[in-house]
Protein backbone atom coordinates (compact mmCIF):
# COMPACT_ATOMS: atom_id res chain seq x y z
CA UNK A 1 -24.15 26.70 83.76
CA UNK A 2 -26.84 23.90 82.38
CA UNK A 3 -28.73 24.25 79.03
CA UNK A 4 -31.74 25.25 80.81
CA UNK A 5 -29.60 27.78 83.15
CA UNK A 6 -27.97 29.97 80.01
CA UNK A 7 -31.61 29.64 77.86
CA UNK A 8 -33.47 30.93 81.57
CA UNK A 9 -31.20 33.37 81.76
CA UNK A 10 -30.78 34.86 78.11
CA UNK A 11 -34.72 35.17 78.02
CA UNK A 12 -34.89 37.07 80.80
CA UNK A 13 -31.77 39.51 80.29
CA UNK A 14 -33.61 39.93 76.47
CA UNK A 15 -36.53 41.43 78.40
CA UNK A 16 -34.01 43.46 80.35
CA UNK A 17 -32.70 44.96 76.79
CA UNK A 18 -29.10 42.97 77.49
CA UNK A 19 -27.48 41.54 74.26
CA UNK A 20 -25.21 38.69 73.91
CA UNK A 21 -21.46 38.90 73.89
CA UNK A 22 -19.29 36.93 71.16
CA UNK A 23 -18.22 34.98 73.74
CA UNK A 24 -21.89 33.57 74.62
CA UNK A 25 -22.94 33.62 70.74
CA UNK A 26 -19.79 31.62 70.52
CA UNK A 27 -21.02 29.17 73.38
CA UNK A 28 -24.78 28.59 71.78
CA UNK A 29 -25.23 24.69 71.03
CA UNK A 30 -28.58 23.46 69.18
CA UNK A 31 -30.51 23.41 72.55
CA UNK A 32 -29.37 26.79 73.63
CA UNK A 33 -29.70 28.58 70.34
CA UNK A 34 -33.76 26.91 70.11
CA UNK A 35 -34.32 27.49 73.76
CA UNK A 36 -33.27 31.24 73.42
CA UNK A 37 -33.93 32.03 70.01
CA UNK A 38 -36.74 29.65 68.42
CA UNK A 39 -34.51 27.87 65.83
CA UNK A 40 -31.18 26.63 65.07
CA UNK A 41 -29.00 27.03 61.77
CA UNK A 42 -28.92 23.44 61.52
CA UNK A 43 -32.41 23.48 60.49
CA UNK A 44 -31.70 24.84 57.44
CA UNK A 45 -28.32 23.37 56.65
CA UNK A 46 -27.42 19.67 55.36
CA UNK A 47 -26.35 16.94 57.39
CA UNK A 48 -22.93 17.61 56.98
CA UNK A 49 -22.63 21.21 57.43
CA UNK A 50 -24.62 21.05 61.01
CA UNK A 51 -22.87 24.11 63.49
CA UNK A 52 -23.15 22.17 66.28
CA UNK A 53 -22.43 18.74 67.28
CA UNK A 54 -25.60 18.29 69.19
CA UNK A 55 -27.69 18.85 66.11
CA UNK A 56 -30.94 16.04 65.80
CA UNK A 57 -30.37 14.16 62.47
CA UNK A 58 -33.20 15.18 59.57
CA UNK A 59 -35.14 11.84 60.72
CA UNK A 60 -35.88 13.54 64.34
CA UNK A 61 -37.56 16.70 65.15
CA UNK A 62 -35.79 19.88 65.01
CA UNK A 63 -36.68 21.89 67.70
CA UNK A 64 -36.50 20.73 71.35
């Protein structure tokens, strides 16, 4: 499944009351978790503590 795929379909299952498994929370990268979500814990984190290897470096914009 693509980004855009897993973010399409977590916003509509949220409408449909569905929640998350581990498994899918476990699965979240920076794009996912802003795409679904809003934000992303690397946001406010520093550089080196970033959850996810995809997160923008503090000279680019956070959110996608």
């Amino acid at each position: 499944m693509t980004p855009q795929e897993f973010i399409a379909y977590w916003l509509d299952a949220h409408e449909r009351g569905e929640q998350m498994s581990w498994g899918d929370i476990a699965s979240l990268t920076h794009e996912t978790q802003v795409g679904v979500f809003g934000f992303c814990l690397c946001e406010d984190t520093e550089p080196i503590h970033y959850p996810y290897s995809d997160c923008p470096p503090p000279s680019e914009p956070r959110f996608i």
